[in-house]
C-alpha atoms as a PDB file:
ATOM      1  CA  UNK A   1     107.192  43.227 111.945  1.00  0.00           C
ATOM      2  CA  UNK A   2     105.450  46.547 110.693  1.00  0.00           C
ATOM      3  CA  UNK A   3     105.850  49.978 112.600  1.00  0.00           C
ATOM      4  CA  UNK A   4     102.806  51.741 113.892  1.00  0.00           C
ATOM      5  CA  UNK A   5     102.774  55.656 114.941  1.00  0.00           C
ATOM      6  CA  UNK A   6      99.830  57.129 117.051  1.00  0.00           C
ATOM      7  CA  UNK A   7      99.275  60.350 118.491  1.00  0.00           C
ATOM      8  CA  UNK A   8      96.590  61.826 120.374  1.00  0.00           C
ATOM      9  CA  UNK A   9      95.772  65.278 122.188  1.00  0.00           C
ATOM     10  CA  UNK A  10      96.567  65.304 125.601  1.00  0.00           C
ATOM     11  CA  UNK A  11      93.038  64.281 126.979  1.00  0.00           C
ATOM     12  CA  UNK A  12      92.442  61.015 129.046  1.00  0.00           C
ATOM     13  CA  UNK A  13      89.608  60.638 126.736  1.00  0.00           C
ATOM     14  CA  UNK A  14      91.538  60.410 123.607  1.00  0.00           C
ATOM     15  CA  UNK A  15      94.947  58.590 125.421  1.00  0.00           C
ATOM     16  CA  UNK A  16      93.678  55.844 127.615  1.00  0.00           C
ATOM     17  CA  UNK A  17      91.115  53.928 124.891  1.00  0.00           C
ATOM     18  CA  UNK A  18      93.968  54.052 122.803  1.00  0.00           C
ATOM     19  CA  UNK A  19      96.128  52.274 125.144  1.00  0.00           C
ATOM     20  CA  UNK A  20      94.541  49.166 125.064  1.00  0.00           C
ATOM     21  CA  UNK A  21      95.470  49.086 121.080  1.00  0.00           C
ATOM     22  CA  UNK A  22      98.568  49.687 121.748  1.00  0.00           C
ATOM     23  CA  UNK A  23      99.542  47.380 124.423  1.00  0.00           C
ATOM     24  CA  UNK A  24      97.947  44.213 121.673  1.00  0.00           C
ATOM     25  CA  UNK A  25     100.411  45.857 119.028  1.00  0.00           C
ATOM     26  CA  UNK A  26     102.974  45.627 121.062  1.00  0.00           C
ATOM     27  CA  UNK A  27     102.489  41.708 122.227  1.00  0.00           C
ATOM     28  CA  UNK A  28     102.205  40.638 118.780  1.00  0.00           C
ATOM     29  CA  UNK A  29     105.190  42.363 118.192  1.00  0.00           C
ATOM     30  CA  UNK A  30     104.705  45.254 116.151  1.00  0.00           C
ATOM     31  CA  UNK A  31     106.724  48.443 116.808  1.00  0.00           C
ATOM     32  CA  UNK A  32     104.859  51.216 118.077  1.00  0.00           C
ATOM     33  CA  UNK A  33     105.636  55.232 118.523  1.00  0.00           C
ATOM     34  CA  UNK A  34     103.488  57.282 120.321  1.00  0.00           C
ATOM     35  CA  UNK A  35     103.290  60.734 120.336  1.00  0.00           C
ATOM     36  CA  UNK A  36     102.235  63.052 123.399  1.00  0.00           C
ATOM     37  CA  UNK A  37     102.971  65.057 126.032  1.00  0.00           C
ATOM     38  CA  UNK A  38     104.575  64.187 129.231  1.00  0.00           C
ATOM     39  CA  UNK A  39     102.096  64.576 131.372  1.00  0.00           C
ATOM     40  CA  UNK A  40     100.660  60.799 130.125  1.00  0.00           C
ATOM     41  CA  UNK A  41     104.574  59.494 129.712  1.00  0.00           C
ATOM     42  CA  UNK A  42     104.168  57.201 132.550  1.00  0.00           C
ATOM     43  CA  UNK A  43     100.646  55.890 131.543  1.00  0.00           C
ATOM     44  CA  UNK A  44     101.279  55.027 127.886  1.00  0.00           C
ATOM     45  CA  UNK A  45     104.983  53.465 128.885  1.00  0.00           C
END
């Protein structure tokens, strides 16, 4: 298992493409840490 770390400015153009990237990392079990601002906590957890 490798760790990943993302960031992105706080724009849904920038967050939510990235999302989908994340969420594959994630099911094939990589550890991700994302970096942003609350306003998209709920969307990227």
């Amino acid at each position: 298992m490798s760790k990943a770390v993302f960031g992105s400015v706080p724009a849904y153009g920038d967050t939510y493409p990235l999302l989908a990237t994340l969420k594959e990392l994630v099911q094939q079990g990589e550890e991700v840490i994302y970096y942003g601002t609350r306003e998209f906590q709920t969307m990227v957890e």
